[in-house]
C-alpha atoms as a PDB file:
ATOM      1  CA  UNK A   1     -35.534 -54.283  37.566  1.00  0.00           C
ATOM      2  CA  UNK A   2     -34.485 -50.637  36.834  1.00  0.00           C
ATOM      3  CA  UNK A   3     -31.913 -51.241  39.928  1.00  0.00           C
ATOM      4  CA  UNK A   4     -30.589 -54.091  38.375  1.00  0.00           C
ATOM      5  CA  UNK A   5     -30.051 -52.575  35.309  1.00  0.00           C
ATOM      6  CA  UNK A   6     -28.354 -49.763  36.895  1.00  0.00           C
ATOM      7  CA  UNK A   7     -26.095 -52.005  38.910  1.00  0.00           C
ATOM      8  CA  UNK A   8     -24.900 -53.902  35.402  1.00  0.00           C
ATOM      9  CA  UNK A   9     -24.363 -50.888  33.809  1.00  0.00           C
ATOM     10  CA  UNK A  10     -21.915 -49.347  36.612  1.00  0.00           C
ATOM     11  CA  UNK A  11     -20.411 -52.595  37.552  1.00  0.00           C
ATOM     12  CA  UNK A  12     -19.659 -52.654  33.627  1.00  0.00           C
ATOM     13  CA  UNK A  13     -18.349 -48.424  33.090  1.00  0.00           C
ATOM     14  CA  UNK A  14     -16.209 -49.885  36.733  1.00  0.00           C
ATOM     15  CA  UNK A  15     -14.532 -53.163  35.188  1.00  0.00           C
ATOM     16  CA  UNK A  16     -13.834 -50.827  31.710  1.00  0.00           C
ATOM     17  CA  UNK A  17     -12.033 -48.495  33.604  1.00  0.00           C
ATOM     18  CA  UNK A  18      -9.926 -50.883  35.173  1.00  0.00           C
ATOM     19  CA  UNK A  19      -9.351 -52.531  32.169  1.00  0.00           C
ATOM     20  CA  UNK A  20      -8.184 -49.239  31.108  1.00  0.00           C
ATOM     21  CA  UNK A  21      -6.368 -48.381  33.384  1.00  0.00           C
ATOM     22  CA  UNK A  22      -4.680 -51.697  33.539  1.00  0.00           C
ATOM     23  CA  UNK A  23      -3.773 -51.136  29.892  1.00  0.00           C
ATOM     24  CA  UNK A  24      -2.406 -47.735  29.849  1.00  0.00           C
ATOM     25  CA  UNK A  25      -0.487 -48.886  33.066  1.00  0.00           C
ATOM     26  CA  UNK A  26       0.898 -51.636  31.296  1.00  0.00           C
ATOM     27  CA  UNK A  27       1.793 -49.312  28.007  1.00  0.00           C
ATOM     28  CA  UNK A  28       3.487 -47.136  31.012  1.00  0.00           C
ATOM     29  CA  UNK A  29       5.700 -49.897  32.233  1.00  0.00           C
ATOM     30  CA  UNK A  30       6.504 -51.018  28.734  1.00  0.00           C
ATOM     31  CA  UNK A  31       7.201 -47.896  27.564  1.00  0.00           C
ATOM     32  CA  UNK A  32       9.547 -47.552  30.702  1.00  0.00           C
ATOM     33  CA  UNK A  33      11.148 -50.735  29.670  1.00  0.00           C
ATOM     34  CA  UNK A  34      11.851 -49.529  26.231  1.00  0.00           C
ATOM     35  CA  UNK A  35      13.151 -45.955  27.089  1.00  0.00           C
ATOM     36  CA  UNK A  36      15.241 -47.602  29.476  1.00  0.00           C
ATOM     37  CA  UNK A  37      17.131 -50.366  26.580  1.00  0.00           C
ATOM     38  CA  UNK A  38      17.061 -47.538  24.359  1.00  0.00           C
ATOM     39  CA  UNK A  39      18.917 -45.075  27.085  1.00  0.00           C
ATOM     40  CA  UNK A  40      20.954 -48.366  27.250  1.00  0.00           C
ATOM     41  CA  UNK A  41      21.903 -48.309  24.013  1.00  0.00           C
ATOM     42  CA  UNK A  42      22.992 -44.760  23.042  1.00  0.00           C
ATOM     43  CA  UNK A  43      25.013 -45.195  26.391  1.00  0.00           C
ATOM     44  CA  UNK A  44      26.840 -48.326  24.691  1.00  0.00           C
ATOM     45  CA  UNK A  45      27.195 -46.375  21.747  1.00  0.00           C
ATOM     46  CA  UNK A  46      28.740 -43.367  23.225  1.00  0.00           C
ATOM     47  CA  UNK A  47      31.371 -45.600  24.799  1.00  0.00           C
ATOM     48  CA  UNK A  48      32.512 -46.919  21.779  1.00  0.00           C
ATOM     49  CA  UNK A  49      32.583 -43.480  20.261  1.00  0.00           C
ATOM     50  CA  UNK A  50      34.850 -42.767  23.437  1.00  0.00           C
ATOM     51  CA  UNK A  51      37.023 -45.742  22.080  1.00  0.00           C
ATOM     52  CA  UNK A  52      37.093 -44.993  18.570  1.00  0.00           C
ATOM     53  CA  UNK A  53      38.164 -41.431  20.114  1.00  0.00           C
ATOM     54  CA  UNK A  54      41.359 -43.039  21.035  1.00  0.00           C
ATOM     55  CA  UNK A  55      42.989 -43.880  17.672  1.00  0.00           C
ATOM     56  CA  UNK A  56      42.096 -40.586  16.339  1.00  0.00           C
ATOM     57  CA  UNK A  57      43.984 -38.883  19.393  1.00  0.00           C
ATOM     58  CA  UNK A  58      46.704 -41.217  18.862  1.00  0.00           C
ATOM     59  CA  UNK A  59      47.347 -40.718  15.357  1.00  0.00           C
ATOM     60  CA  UNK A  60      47.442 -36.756  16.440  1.00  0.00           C
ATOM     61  CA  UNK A  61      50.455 -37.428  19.148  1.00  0.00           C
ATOM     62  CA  UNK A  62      51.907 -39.783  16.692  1.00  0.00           C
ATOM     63  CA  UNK A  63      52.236 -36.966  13.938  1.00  0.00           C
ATOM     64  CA  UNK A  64      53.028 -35.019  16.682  1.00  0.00           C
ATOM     65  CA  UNK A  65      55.938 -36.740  17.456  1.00  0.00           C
ATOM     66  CA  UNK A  66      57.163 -36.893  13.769  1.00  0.00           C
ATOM     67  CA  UNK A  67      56.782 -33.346  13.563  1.00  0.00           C
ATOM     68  CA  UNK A  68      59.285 -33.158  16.458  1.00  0.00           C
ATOM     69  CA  UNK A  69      61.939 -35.576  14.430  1.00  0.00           C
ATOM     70  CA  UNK A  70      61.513 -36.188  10.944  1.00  0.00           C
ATOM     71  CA  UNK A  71      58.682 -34.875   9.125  1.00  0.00           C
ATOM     72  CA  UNK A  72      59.395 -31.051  10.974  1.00  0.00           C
ATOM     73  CA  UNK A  73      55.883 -29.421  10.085  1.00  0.00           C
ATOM     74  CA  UNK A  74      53.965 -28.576  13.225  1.00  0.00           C
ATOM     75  CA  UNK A  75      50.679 -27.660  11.979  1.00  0.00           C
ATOM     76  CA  UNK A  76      49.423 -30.676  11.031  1.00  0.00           C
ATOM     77  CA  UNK A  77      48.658 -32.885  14.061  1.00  0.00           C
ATOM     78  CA  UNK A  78      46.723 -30.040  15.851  1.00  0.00           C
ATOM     79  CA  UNK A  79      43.681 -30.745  13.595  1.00  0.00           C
ATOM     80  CA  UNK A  80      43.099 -34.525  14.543  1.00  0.00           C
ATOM     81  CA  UNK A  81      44.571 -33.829  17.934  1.00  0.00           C
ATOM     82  CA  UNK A  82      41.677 -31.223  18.446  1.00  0.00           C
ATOM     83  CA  UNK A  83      38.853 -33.724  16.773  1.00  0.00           C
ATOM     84  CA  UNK A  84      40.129 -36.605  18.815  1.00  0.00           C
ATOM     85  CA  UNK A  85      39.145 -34.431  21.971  1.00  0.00           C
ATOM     86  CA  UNK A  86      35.481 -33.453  21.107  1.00  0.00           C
ATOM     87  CA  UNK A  87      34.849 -36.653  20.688  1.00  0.00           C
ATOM     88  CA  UNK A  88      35.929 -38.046  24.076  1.00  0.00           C
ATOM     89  CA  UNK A  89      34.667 -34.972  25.537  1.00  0.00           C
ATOM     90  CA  UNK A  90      30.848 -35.283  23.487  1.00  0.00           C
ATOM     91  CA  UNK A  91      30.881 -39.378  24.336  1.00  0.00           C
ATOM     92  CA  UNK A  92      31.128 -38.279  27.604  1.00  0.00           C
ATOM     93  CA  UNK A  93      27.805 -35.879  27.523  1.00  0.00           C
ATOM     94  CA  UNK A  94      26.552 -39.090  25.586  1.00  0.00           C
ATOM     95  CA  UNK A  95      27.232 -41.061  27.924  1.00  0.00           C
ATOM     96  CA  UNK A  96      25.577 -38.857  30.997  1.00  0.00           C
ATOM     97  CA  UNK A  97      22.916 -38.223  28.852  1.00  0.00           C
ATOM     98  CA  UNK A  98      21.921 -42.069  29.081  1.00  0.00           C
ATOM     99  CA  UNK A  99      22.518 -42.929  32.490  1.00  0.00           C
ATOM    100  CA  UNK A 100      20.043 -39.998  33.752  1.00  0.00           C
ATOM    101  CA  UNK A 101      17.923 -39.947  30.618  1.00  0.00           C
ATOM    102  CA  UNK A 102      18.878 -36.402  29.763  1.00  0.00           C
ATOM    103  CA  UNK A 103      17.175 -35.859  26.981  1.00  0.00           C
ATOM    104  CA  UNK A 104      19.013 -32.449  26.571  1.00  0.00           C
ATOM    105  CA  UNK A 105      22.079 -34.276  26.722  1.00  0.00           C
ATOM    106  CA  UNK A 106      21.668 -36.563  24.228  1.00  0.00           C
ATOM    107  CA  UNK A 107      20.316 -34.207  21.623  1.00  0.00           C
ATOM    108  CA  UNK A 108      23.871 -32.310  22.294  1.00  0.00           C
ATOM    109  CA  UNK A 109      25.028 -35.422  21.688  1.00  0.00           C
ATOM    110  CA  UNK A 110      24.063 -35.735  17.853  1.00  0.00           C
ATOM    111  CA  UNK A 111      24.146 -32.661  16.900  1.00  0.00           C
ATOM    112  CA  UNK A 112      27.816 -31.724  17.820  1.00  0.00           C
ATOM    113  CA  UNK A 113      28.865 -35.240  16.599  1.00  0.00           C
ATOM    114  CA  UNK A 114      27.398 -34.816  13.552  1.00  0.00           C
ATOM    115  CA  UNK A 115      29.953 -31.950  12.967  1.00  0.00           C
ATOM    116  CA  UNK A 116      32.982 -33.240  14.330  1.00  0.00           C
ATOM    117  CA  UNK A 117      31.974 -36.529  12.020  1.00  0.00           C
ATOM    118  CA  UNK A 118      31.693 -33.599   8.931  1.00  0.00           C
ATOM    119  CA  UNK A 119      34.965 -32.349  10.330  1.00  0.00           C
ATOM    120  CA  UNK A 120      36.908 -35.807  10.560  1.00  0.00           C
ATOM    121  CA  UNK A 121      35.730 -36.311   6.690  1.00  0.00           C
ATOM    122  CA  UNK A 122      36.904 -33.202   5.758  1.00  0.00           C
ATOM    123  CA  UNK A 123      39.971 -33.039   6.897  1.00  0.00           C
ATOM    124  CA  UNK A 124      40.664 -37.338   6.130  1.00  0.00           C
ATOM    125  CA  UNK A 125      39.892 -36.068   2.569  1.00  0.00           C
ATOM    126  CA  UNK A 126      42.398 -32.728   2.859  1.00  0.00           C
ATOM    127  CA  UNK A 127      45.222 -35.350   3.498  1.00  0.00           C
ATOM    128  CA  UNK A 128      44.731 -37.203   0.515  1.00  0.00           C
ATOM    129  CA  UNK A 129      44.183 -34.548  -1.704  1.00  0.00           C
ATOM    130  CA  UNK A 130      47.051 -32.779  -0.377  1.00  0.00           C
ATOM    131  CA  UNK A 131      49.476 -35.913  -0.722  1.00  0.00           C
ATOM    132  CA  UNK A 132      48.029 -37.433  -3.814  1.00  0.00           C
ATOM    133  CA  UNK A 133      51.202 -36.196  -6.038  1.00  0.00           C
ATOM    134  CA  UNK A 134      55.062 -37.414  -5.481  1.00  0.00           C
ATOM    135  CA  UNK A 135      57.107 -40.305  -4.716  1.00  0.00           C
ATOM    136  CA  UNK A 136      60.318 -41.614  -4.551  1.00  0.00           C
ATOM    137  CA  UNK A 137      62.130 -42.286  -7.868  1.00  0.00           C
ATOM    138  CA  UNK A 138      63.779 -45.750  -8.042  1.00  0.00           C
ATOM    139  CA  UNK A 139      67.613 -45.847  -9.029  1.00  0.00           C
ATOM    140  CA  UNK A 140      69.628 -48.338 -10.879  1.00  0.00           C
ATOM    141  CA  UNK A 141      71.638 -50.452  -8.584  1.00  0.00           C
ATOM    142  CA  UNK A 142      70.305 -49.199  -5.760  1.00  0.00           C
ATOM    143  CA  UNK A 143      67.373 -50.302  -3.344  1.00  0.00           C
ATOM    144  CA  UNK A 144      66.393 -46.294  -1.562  1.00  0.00           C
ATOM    145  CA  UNK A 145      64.877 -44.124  -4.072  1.00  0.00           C
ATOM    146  CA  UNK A 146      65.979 -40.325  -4.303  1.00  0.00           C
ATOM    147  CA  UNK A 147      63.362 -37.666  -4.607  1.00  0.00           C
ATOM    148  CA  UNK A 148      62.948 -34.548  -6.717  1.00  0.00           C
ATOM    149  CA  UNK A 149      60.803 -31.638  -6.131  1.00  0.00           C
ATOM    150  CA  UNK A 150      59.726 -31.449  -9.466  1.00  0.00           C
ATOM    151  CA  UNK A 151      57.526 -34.401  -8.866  1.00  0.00           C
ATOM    152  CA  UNK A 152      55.487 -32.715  -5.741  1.00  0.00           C
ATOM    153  CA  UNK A 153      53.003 -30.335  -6.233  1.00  0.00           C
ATOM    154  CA  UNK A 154      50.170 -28.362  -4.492  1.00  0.00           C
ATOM    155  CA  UNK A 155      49.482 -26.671  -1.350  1.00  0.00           C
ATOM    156  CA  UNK A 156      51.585 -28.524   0.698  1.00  0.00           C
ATOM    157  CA  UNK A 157      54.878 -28.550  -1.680  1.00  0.00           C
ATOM    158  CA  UNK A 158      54.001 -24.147  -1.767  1.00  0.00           C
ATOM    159  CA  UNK A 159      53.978 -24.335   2.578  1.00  0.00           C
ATOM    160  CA  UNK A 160      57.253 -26.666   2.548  1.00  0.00           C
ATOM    161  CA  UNK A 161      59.278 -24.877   0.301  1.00  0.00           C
ATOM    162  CA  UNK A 162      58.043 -21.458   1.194  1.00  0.00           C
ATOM    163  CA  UNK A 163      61.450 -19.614   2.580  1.00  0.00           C
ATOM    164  CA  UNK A 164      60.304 -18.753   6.014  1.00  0.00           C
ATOM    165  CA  UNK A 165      58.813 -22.225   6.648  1.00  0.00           C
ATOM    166  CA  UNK A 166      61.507 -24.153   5.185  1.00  0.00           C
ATOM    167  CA  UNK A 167      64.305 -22.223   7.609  1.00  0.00           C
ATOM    168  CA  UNK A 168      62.589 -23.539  10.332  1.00  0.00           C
ATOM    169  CA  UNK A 169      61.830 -27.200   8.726  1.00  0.00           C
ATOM    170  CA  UNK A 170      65.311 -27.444   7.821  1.00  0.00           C
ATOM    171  CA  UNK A 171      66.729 -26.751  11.049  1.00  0.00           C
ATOM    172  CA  UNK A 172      64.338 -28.737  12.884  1.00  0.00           C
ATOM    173  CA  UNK A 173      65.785 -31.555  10.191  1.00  0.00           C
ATOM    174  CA  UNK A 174      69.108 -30.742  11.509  1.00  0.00           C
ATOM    175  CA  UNK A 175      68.678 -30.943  14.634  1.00  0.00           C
ATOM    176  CA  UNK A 176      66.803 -34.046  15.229  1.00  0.00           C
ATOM    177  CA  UNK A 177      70.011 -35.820  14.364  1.00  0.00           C
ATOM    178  CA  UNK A 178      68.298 -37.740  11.534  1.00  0.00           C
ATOM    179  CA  UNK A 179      72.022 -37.962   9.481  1.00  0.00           C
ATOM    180  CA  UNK A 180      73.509 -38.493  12.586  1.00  0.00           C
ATOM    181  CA  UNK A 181      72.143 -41.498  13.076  1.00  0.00           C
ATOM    182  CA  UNK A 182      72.153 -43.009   9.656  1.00  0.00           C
ATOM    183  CA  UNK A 183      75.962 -44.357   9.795  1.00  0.00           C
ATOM    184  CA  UNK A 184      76.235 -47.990  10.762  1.00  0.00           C
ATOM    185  CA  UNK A 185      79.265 -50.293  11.393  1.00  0.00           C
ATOM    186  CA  UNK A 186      79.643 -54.303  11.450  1.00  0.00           C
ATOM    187  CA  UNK A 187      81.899 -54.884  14.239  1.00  0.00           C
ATOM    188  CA  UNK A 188      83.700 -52.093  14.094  1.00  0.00           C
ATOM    189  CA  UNK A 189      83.985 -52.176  10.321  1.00  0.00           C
ATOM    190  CA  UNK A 190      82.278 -48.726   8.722  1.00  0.00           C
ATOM    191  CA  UNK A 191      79.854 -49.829   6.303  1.00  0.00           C
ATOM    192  CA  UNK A 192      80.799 -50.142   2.758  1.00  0.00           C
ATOM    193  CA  UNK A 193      79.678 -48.488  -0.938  1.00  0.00           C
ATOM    194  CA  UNK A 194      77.581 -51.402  -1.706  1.00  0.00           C
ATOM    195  CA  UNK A 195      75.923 -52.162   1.792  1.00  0.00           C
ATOM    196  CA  UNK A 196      75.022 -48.934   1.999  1.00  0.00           C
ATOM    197  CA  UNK A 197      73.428 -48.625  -1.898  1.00  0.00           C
ATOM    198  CA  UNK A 198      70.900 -51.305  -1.315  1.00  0.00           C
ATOM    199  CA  UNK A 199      69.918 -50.325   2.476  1.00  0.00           C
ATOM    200  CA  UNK A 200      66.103 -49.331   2.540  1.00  0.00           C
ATOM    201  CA  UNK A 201      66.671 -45.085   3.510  1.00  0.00           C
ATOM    202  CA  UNK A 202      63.243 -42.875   4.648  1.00  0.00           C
ATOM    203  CA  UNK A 203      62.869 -40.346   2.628  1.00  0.00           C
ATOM    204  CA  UNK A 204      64.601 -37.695   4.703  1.00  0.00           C
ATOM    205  CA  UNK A 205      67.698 -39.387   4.899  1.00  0.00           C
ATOM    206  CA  UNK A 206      67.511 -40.101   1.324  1.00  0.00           C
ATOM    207  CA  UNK A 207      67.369 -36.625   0.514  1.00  0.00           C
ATOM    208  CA  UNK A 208      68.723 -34.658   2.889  1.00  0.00           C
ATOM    209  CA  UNK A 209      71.446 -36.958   4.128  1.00  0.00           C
ATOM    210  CA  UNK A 210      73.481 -37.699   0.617  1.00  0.00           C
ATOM    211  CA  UNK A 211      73.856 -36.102  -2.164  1.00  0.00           C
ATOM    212  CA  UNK A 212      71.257 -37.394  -5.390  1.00  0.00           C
ATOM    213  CA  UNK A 213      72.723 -39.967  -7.326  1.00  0.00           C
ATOM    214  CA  UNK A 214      72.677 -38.307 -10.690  1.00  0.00           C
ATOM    215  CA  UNK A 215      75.717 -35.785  -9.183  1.00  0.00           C
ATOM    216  CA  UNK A 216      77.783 -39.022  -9.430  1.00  0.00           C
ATOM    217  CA  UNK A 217      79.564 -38.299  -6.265  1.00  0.00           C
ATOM    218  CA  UNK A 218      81.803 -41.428  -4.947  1.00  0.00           C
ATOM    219  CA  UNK A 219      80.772 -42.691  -1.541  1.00  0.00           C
ATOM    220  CA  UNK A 220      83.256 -42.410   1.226  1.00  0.00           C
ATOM    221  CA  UNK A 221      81.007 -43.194   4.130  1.00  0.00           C
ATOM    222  CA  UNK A 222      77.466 -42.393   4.548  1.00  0.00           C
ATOM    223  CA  UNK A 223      77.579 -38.462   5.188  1.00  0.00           C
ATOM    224  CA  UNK A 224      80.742 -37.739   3.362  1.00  0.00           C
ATOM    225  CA  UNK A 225      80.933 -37.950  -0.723  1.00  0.00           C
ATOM    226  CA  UNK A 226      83.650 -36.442  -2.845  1.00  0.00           C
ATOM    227  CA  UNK A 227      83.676 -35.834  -6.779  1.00  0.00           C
ATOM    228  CA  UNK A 228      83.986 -38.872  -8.803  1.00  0.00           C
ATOM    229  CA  UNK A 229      83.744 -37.311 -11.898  1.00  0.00           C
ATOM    230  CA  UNK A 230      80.737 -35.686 -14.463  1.00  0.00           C
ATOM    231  CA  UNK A 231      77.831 -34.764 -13.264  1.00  0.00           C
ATOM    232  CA  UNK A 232      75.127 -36.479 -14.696  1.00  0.00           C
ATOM    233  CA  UNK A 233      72.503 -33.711 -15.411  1.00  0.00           C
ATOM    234  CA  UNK A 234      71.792 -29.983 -14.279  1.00  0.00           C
ATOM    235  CA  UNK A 235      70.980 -30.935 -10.998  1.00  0.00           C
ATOM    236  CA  UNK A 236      71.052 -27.639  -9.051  1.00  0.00           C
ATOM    237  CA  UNK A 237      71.506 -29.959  -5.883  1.00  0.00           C
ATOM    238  CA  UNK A 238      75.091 -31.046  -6.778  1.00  0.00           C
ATOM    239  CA  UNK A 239      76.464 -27.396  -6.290  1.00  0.00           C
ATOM    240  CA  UNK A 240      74.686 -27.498  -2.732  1.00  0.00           C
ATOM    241  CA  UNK A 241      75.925 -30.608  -1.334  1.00  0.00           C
ATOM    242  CA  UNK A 242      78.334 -29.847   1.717  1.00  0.00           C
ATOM    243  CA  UNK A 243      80.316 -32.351   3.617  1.00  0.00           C
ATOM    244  CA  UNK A 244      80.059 -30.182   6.270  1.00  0.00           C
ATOM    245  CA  UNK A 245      77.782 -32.324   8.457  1.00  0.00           C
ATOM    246  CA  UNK A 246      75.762 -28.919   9.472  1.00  0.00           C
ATOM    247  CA  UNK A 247      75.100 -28.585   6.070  1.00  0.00           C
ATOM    248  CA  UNK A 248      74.880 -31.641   3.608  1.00  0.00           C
ATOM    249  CA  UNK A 249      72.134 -31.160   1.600  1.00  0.00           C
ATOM    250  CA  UNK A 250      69.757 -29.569   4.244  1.00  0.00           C
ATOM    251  CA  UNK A 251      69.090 -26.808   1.717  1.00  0.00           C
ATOM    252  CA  UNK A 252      68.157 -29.183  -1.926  1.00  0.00           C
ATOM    253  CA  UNK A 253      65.424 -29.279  -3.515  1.00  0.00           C
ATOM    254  CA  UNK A 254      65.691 -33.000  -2.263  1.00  0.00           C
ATOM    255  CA  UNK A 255      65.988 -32.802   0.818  1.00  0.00           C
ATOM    256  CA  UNK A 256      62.502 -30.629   0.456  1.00  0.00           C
ATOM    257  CA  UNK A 257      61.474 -33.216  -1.488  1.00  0.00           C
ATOM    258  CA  UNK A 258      62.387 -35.895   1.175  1.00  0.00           C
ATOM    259  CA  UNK A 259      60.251 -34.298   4.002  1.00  0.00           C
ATOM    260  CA  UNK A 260      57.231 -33.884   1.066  1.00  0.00           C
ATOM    261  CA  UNK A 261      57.653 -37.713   0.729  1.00  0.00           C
ATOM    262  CA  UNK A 262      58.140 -38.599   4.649  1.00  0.00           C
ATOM    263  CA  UNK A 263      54.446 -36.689   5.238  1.00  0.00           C
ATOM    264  CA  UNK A 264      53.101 -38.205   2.661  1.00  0.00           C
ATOM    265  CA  UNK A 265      53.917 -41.594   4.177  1.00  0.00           C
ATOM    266  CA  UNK A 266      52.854 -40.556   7.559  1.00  0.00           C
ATOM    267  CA  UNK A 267      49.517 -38.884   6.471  1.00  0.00           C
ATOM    268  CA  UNK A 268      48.243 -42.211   4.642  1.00  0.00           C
ATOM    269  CA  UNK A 269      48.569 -43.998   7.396  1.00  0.00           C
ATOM    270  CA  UNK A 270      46.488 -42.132   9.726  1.00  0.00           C
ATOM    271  CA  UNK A 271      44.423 -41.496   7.210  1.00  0.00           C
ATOM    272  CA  UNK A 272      43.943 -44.963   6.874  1.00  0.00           C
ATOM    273  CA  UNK A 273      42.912 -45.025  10.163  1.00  0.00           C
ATOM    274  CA  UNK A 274      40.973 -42.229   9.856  1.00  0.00           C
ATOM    275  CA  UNK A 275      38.376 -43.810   7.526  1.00  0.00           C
ATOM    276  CA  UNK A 276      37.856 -46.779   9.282  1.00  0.00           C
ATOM    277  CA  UNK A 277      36.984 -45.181  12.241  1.00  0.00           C
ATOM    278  CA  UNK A 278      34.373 -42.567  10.323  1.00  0.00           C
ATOM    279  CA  UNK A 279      32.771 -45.653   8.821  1.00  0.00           C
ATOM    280  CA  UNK A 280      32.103 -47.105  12.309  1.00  0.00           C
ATOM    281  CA  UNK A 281      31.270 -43.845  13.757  1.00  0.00           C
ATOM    282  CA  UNK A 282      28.942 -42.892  11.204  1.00  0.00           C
ATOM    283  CA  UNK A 283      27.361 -46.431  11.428  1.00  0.00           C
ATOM    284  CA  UNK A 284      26.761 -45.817  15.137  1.00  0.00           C
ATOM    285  CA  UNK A 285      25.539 -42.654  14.602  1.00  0.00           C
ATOM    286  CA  UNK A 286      22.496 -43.574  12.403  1.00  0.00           C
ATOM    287  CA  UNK A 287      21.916 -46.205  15.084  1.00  0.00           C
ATOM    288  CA  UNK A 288      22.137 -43.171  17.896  1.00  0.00           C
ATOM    289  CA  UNK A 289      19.559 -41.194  15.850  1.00  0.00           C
ATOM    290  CA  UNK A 290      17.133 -44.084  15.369  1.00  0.00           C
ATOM    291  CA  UNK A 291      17.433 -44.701  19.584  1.00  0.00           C
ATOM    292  CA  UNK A 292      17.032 -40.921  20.206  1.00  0.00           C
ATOM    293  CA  UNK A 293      13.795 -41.069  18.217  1.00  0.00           C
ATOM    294  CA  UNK A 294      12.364 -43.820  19.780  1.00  0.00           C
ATOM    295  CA  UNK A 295      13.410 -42.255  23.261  1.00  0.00           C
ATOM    296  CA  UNK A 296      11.887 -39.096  22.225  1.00  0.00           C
ATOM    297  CA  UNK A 297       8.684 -40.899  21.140  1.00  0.00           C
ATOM    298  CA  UNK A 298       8.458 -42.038  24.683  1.00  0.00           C
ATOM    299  CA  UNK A 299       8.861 -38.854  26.254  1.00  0.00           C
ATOM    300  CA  UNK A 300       5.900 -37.922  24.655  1.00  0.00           C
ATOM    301  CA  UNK A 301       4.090 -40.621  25.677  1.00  0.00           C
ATOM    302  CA  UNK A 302       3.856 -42.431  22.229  1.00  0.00           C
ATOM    303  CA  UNK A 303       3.545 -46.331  21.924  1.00  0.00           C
ATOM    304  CA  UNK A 304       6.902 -47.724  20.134  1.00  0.00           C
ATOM    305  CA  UNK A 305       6.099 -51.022  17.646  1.00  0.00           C
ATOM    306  CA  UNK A 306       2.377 -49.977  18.232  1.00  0.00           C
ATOM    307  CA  UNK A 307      -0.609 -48.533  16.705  1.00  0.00           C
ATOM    308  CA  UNK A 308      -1.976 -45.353  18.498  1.00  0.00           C
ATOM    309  CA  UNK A 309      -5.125 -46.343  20.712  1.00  0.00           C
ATOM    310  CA  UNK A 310      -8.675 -45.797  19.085  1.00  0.00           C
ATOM    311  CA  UNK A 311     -12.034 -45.570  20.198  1.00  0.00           C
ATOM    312  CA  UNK A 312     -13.347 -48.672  19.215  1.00  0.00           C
ATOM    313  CA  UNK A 313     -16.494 -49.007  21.155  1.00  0.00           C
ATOM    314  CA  UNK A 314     -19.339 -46.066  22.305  1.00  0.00           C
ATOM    315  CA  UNK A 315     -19.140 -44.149  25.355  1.00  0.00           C
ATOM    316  CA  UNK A 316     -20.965 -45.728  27.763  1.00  0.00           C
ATOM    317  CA  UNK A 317     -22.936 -44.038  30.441  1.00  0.00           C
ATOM    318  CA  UNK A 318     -20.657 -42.901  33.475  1.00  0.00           C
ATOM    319  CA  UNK A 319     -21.973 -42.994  37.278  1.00  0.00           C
END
């Protein structure tokens, strides 16, 4: 009877270890599972980071590119430029991270990014502060609008028009050709008075290509303007203009006042783009952090969507 009893009692301690063993194996393998859709997903999400790096960079070359023609400050595009590169280069850790379940990697991950996502915001919100004064003024009878200095202020009116930066901005102006390439003809015809009054100029050919039109200079042809009577005003800028085309009116106040306006329009729209892309990216990062958590969970052995394990029963005698 006593052997019986024994028997029951160790064929009973055998099947409960099995059963416990079957469990935790099965907590094992789902665990796996999960670590391995949640590795899944911060690799998904690191490759659209990489993607969203892509407009960002863009929108650097593109000011880049202004700053080589039109808009002639040289400083600006480095910023985005430089944040557009961390983030391809920390999507790429990202990435790795997931495929070989670096946990290292993916902690590297979020923490950089959530500085170069500080850093995008910052500077997104620098741009608008900096260009949230000036615009074009419009002017009777004529579809361009001129620009005054007057109406600019701030840091980045102080960097333009500061003397040392504006002899380089004003020959870069110069000699990107922009009043060069402002006359047009209609088969062979030069352009007339009133064609040209209601053509659509940028900025920096509105200011730094003609002379403002409260001189009350009479149009010749787009570059050249002579004296048609009282000057309207004590615009300062009337004395400077120059039919010399190496001069014009490189050195007004409105020609200053035309590259202040052409960055302004440039800046908005990448900073357009700017904030769409730090609303994604901050939406994927929350999402990141919630998966890292869960991965990390795992690491340690930790049930995700479950209770922890209790003792629900006695210990039972072992043989």
């Amino acid at each position: 009877m006593s052997f019986t009893f024994i028997t029951a009692i160790f064929i009973k301690n055998k099947t409960n270890r099995i059963t416990q063993e079957t469990e935790q194996q099965h907590i094992f393998n789902k665990n796996k599972i999960a670590m391995r859709s949640r590795s899944n997903l911060i690799g998904l999400i690191n490759f659209f980071t990489f993607l969203l790096s892509i407009p960002i960079l863009g929108g650097g070359i593109w000011l880049s590119s202004r700053a080589n023609s039109t808009d002639c400050l040289r400083f600006l595009q480095w910023p985005l430029i430089i944040i557009g590169i961390s983030i391809m280069v920390i999507s790429l850790a990202g990435i790795a991270g997931a495929c070989y379940q670096n946990k290292f990697l993916m902690w590297l991950y979020l923490f950089t990014m959530f500085f170069v996502i500080a850093a995008l915001i910052g500077f997104t919100i620098f741009a608008y502060v900096v260009t949230d004064k000036g615009s074009g003024r419009f002017v009777m009878n004529r579809r361009y609008l001129d620009y005054y200095l007057n109406d600019y202020s701030g840091w980045l009116k102080d960097r333009v028009t500061d003397n040392g930066y504006w002899r380089d901005i004003g020959s870069c102006v110069r000699d990107s050709g922009v009043c060069k390439k402002i006359g047009r003809d209609l088969n062979g015809v030069p352009e007339t008075a009133h064609m040209f009054y209601f053509r659509n100029l940028s900025p920096v050919e509105s200011g730094c290509c003609k002379p403002p039109t409260d001189c009350g200079y009479t149009y010749v042809n787009e570059t050249v303007w002579i004296p048609g009577g009282e000057m309207v005003g004590p615009n300062p800028d009337c004395m400077l203009w120059n039919n010399d085309q190496r001069l014009l009116c490189y050195q007004c106040s409105s020609c200053k006042a035309g590259v202040l306006g052409s960055l302004k329009k440039s800046w908005r729209k990448v900073s357009v783009i700017n904030i769409v892309v730090v609303i994604i990216l901050v939406i994927f990062y929350v999402i990141a952090c919630a998966a890292y958590q869960n991965v990390k969970r795992m690491y340690n052995d930790e049930p995700v969507g479950e209770a922890r394990m209790t003792k629900s029963h006695p210990s039972h005698f072992q043989i």
